[in-house]
Protein backbone atom coordinates (compact mmCIF):
# COMPACT_ATOMS: atom_id res chain seq x y z
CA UNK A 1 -4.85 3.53 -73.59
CA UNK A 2 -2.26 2.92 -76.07
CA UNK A 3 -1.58 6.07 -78.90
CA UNK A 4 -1.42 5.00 -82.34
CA UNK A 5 1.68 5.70 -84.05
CA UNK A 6 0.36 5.08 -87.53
CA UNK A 7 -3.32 5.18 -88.98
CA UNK A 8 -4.00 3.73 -92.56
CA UNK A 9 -5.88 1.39 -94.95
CA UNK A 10 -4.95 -2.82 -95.28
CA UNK A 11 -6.16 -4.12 -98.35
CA UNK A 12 -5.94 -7.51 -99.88
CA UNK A 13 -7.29 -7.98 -102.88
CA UNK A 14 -10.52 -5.92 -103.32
CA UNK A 15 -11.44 -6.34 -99.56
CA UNK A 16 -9.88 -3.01 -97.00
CA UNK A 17 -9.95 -2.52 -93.43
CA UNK A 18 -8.93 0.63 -92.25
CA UNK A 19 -6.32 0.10 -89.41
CA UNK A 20 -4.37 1.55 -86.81
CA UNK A 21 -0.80 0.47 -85.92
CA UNK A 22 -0.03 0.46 -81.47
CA UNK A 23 3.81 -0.40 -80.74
CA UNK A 24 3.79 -4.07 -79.12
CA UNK A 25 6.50 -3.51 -76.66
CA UNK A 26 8.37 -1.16 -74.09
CA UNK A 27 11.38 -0.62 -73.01
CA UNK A 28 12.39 -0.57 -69.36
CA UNK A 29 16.61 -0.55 -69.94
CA UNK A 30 17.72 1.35 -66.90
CA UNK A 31 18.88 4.59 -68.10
CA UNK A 32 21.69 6.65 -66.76
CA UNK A 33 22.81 10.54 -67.42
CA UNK A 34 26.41 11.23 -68.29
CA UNK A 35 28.31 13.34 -65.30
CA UNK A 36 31.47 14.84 -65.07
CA UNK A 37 33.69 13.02 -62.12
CA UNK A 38 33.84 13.94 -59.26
CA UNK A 39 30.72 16.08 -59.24
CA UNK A 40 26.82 16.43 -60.39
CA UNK A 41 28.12 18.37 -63.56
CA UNK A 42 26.22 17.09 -66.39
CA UNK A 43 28.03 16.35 -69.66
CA UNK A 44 26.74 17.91 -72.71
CA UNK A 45 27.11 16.66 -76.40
CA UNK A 46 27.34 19.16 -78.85
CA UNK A 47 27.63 19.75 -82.55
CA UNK A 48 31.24 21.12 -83.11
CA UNK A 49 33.27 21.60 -86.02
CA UNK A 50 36.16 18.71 -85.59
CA UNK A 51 38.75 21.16 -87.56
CA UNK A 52 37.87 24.41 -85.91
CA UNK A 53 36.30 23.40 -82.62
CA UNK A 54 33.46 25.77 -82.76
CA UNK A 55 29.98 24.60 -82.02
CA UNK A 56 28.06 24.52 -85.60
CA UNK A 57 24.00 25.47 -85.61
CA UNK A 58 21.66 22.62 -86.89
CA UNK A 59 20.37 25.15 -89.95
CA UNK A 60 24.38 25.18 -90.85
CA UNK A 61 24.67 21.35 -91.07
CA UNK A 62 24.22 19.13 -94.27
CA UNK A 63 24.45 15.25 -94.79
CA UNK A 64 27.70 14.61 -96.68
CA UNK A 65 28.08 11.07 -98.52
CA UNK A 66 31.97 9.94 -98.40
CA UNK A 67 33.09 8.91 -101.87
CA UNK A 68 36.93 8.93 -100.97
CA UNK A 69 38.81 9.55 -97.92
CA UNK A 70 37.98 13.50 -97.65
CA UNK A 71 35.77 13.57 -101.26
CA UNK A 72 32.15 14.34 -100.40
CA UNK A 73 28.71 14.46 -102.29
CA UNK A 74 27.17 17.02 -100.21
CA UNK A 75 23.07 16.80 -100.04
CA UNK A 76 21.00 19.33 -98.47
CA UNK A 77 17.95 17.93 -96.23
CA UNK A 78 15.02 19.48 -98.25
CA UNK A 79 16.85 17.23 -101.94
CA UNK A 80 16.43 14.11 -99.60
CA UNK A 81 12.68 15.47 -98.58
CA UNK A 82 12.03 15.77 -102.75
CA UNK A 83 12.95 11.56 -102.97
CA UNK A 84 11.21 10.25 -99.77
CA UNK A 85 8.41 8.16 -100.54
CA UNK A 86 5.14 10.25 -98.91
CA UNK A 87 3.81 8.11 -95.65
CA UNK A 88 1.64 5.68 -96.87
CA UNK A 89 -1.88 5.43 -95.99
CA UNK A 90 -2.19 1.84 -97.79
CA UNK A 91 -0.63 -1.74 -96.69
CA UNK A 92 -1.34 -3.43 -99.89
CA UNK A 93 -0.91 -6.79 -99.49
CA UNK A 94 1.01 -8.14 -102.64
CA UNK A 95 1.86 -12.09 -101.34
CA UNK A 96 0.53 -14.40 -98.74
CA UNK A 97 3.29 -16.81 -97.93
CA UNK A 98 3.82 -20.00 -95.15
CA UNK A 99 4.58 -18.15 -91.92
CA UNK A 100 6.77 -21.08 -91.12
CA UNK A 101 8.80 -20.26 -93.85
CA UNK A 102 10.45 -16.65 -92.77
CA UNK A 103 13.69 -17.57 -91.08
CA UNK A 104 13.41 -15.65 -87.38
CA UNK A 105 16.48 -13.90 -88.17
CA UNK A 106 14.57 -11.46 -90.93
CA UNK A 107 11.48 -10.55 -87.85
CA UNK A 108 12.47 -6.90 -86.92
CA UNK A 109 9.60 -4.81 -84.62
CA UNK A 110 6.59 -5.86 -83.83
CA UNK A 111 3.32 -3.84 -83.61
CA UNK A 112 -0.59 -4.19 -82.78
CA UNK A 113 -3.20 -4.11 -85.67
CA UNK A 114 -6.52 -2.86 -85.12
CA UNK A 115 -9.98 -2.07 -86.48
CA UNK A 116 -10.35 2.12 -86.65
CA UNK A 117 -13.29 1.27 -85.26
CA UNK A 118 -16.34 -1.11 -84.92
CA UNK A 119 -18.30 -1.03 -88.14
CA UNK A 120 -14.76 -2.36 -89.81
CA UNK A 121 -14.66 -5.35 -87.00
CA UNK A 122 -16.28 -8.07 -89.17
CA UNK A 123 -13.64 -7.45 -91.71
CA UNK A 124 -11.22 -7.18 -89.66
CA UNK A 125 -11.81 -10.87 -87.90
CA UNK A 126 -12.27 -12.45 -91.21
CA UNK A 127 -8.33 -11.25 -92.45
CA UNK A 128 -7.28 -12.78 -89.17
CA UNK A 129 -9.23 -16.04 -89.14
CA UNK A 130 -8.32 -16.62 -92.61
CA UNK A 131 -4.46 -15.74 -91.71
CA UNK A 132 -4.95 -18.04 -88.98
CA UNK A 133 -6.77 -20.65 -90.56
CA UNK A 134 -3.81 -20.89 -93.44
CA UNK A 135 -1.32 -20.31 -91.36
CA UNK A 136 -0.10 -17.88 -94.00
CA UNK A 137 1.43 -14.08 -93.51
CA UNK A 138 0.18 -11.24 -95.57
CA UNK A 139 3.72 -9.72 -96.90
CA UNK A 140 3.47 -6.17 -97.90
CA UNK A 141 5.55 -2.76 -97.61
CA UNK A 142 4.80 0.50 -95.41
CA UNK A 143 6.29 3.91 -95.01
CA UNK A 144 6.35 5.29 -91.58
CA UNK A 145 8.36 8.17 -90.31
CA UNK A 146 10.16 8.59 -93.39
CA UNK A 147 11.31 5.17 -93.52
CA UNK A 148 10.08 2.00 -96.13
CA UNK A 149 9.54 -0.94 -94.50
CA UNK A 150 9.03 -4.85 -95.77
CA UNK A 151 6.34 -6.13 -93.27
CA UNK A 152 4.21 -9.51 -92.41
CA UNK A 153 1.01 -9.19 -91.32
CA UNK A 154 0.06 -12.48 -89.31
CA UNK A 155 -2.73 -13.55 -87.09
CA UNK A 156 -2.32 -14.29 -83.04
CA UNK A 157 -5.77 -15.79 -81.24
CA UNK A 158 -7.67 -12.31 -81.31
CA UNK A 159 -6.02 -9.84 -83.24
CA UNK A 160 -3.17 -9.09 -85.95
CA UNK A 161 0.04 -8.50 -85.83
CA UNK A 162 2.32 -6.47 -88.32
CA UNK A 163 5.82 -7.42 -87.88
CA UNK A 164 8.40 -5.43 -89.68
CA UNK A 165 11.19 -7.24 -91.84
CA UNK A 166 14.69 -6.90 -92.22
CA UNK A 167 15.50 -6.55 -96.37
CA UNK A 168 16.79 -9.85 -97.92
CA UNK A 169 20.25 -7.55 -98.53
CA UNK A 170 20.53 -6.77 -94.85
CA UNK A 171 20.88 -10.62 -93.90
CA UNK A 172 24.29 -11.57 -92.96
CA UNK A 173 25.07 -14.85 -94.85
CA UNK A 174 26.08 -16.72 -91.88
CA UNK A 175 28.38 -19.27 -93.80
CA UNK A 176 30.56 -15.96 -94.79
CA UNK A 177 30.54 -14.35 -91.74
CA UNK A 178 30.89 -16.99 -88.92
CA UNK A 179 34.83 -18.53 -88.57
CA UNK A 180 35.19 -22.58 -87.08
CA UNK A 181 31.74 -23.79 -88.16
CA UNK A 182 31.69 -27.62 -88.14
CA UNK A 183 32.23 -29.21 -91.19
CA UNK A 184 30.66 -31.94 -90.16
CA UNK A 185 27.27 -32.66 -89.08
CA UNK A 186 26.81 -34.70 -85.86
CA UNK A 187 26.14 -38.63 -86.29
CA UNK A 188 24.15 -40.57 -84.07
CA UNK A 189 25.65 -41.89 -80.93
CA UNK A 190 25.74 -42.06 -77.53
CA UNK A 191 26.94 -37.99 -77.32
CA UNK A 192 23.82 -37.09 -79.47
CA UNK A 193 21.49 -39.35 -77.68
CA UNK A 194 22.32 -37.88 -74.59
CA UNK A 195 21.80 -34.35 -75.46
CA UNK A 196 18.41 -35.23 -76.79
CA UNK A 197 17.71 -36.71 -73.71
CA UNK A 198 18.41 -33.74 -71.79
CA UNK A 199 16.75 -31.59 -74.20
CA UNK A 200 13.20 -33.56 -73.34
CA UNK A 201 14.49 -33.97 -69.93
CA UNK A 202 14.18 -29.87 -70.08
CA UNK A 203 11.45 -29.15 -72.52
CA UNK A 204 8.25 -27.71 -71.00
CA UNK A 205 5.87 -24.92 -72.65
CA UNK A 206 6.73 -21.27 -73.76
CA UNK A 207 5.78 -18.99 -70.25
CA UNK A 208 7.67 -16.01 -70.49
CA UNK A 209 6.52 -14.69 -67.47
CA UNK A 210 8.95 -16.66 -66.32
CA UNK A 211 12.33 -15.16 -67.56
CA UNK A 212 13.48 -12.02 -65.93
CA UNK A 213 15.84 -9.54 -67.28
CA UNK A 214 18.51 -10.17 -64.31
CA UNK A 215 21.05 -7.61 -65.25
CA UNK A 216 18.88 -5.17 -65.10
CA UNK A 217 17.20 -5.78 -61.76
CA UNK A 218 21.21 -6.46 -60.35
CA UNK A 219 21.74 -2.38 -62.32
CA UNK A 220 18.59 -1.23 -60.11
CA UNK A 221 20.21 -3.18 -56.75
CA UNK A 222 23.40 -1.33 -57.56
CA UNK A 223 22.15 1.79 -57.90
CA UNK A 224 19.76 1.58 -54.66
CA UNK A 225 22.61 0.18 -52.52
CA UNK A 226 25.31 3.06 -53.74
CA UNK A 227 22.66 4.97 -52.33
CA UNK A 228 22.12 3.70 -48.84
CA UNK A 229 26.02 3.05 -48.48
CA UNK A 230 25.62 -0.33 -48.91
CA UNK A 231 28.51 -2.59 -49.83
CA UNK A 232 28.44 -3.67 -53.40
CA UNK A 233 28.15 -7.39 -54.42
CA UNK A 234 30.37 -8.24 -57.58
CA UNK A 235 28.93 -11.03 -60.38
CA UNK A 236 29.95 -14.51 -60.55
CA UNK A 237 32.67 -15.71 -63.08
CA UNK A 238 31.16 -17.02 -66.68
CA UNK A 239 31.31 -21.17 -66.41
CA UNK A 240 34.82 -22.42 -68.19
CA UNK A 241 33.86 -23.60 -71.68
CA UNK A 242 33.35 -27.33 -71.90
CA UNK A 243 36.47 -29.62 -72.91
CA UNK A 244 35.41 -32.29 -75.47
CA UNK A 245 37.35 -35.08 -72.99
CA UNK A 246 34.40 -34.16 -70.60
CA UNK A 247 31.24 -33.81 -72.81
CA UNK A 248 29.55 -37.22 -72.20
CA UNK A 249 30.05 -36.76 -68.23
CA UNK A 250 29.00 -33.27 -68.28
CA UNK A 251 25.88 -34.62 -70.64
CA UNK A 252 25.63 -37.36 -67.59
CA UNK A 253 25.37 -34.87 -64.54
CA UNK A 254 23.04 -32.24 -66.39
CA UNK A 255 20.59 -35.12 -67.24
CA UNK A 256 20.80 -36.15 -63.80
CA UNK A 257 20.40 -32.79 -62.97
CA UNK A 258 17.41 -32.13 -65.03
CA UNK A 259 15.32 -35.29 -63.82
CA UNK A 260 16.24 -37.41 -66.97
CA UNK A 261 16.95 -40.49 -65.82
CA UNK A 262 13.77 -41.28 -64.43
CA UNK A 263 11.46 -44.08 -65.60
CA UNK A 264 13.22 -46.05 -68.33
CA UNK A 265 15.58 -43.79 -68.75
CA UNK A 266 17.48 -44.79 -65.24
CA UNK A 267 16.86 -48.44 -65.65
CA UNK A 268 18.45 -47.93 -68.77
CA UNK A 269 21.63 -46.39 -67.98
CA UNK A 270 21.78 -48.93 -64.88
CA UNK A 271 21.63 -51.70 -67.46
CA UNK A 272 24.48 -49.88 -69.66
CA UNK A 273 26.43 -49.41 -66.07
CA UNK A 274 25.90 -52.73 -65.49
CA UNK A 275 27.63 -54.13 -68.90
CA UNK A 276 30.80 -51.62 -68.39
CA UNK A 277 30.85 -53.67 -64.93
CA UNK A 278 31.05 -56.71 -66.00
CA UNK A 279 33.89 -55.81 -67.63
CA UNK A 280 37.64 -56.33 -65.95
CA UNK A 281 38.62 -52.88 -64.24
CA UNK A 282 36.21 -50.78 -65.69
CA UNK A 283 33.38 -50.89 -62.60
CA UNK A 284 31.80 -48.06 -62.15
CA UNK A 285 30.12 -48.37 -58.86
CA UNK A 286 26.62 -49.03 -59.66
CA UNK A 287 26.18 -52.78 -59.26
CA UNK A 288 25.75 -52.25 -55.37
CA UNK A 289 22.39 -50.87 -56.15
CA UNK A 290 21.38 -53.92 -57.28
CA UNK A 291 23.62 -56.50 -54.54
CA UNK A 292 22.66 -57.90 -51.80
CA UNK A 293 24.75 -56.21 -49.13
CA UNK A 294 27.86 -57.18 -51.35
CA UNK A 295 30.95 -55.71 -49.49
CA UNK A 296 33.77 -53.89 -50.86
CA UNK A 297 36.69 -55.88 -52.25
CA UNK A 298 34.25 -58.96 -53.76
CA UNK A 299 35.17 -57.53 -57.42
CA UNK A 300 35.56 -54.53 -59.66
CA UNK A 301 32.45 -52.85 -60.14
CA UNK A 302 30.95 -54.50 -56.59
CA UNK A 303 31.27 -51.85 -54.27
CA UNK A 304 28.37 -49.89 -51.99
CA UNK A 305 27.05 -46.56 -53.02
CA UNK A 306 29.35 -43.84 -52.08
CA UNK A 307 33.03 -46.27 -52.71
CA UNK A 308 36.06 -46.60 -51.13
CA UNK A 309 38.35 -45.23 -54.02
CA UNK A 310 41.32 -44.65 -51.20
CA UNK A 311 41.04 -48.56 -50.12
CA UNK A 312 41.03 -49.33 -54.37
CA UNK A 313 44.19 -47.41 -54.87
CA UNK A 314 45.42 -45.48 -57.54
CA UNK A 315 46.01 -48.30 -59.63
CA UNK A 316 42.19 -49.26 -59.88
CA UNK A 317 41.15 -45.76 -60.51
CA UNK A 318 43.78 -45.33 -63.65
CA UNK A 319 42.12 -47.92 -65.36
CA UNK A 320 39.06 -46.39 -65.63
CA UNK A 321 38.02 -43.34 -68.06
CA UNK A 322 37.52 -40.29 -67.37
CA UNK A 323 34.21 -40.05 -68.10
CA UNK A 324 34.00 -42.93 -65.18
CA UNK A 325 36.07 -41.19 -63.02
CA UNK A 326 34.24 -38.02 -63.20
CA UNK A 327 30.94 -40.03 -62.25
CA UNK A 328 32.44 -41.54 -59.07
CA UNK A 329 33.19 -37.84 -58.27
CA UNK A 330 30.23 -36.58 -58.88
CA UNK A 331 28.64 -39.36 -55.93
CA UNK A 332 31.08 -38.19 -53.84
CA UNK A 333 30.28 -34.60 -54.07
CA UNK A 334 33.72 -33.49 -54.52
CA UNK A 335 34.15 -30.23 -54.84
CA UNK A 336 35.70 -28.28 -58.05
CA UNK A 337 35.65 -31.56 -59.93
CA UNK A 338 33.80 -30.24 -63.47
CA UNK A 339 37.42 -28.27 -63.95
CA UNK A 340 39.64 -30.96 -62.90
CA UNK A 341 41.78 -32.97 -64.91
CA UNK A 342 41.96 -36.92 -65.04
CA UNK A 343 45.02 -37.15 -62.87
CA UNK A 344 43.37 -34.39 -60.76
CA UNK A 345 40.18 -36.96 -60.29
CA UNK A 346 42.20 -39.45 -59.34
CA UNK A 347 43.69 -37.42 -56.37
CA UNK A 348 40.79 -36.35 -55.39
CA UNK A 349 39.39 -39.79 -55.19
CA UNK A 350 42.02 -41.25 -52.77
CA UNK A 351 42.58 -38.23 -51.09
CA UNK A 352 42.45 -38.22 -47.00
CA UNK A 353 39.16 -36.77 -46.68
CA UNK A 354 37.82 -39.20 -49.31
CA UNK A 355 39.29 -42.00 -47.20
CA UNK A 356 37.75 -41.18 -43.97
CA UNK A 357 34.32 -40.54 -45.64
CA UNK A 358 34.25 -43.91 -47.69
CA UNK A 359 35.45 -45.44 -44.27
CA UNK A 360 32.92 -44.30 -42.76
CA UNK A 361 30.05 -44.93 -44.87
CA UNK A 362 31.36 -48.61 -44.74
CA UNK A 363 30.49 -48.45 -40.64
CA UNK A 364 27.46 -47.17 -41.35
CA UNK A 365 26.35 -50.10 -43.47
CA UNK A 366 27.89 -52.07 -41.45
């Protein structure tokens, strides 16, 4: 069972509950020791005197507040001990606010509330069905281990919580500290649209029992195979960062991707395909789902699944964007193609190998 790392009183109005306070989470980093190279020597830190180099006892060392480069206020521990607020044994709850209204970004540690015991259960469950209830968060302050903390008390389905806050002067304001923000907003469009789309297209419910902390299972892999001699595999490369020419065929592929485009979703993007078909020189391909065996050459746009860019030519292919372009690669599997440029496309559309397939995915349909 779980220790207690603080025992006190929560009060709200003229109702307490005396409470104890369990941490809510572990940590499981992967540590390491520090070793001297070369050999199992472990390195040390110790407390030395930067000017003189000689190692300085704890009962010799006081907390020195820099006014000016090299001008201290020197404070000895027991003058800071005289000032610390004593550790409370009372959450007073001053303010119940919306819960929905504390930005994330001010949520700090969280810990486990409980009853110190039966008898104070039926007081306990009434805080937390009222919190609940509400949907409010007691908001009240705590010392613990000779720190003051802003905290929120809030209710889950069958306990409390007591999350600890950041102070409102410990906020970054990110409009100060964050350079190339947009200065716009994004309109509606087809861009937006899109990534809505693929937002729904990958929405499902919170299960973190899903998500793994990967880098440290790969630090646990690395340290078992150094042990057993085992060669070591090296990470991938982080993805290029998206180029604005390429957004809406990027959007495109992840939707695809995701599942998106199922239901009215694909009929509607074949009906949008269809229009850009119509449409001298900009075909994109798609209108031979919908033929009847039409064979390549009848028309822009009127080509089967799969294409012959190499029998279209260059010439066809640079009149359509590269959003288009991109697509027709994308059918074609080829290779590489997310980092290509449009000219880049095009060669890979009419290259050889692209040739011979589309040739022979005419046969077969033949």
């Amino acid at each position: 069972m779980a220790r207690a790392i603080w025992t006190g009183v929560i009060t709200f109005g003229l109702v307490s509950v005396p409470v104890a306070l369990f941490t809510a989470t572990e940590d499981h980093t992967v540590h390491f020791h520090q070793l001297q190279r070369d050999t199992a020597d472990r390195v040390r830190n110790r407390r030395v005197n930067e000017r003189t180099g000689d190692e300085v006892s704890s009962r010799d060392i006081v907390k020195g507040y820099e006014l000016d480069e090299g001008d201290y206020v020197v404070v000895e521990p027991d003058e800071l001990d005289s000032i610390a607020p004593g550790r409370s044994r009372t959450v007073d709850i001053t303010d119940f606010v919306d819960l929905s209204d504390i930005e994330p970004v001010y949520f700090d540690r969280t810990y486990y509330v409980a009853p110190r015991g039966e008898e104070y259960g039926k007081v306990y469950e009434l805080l937390r069905a009222a919190l609940a209830d509400t949907g409010k968060a007691g908001i009240a302050t705590v010392v613990m281990r000779n720190k003051q903390y802003l905290t929120a008390l809030r209710a889950e389905a069958d306990h409390l919580v007591m999350q600890t806050l950041h102070w409102a002067d410990e906020v970054r304001d990110p409009a100060r500290e964050l350079p190339g923000l947009p200065a716009e907003r994004a309109g509606r469009g087809k861009e937006l649209d899109m990534a809505v789309r693929l937002i729904d297209a990958m929405s499902g419910p919170w299960e973190p029992e899903r998500y793994h902390d990967t880098y440290r299972d790969r630090v646990r892999e690395l340290v078992r195979d150094k042990a057993a001699g085992r060669e070591i595999a090296t990470a991938q490369e982080p993805p290029r960062a998206t180029d604005v020419v390429d957004l809406m065929a990027l959007l495109e592929s992840s939707l695809d991707q995701a599942g998106g485009t199922g239901g009215e979703g694909r009929a509607g993007q074949r009906g949008e395909d269809a229009g850009r078909a119509k449409k001298p020189g900009r075909g994109t391909g798609r209108t031979a789902e919908r033929g009847k065996g039409g064979s390549p050459g009848h028309g822009r746009g009127e080509r089967p699944r799969g294409g012959r860019e190499g029998a279209e030519g260059k010439d066809e292919l640079h009149r359509l964007t590269k959003a288009e372009l991109y697509r027709r690669a994308t059918e074609q599997a080829v290779p590489g193609r997310s980092q290509m440029t449009r000219e880049e496309l095009i060669d890979a559309l009419t290259g050889p190998e692209r040739r011979r397939r589309g040739r022979g995915r005419a046969r077969s349909a033949a």
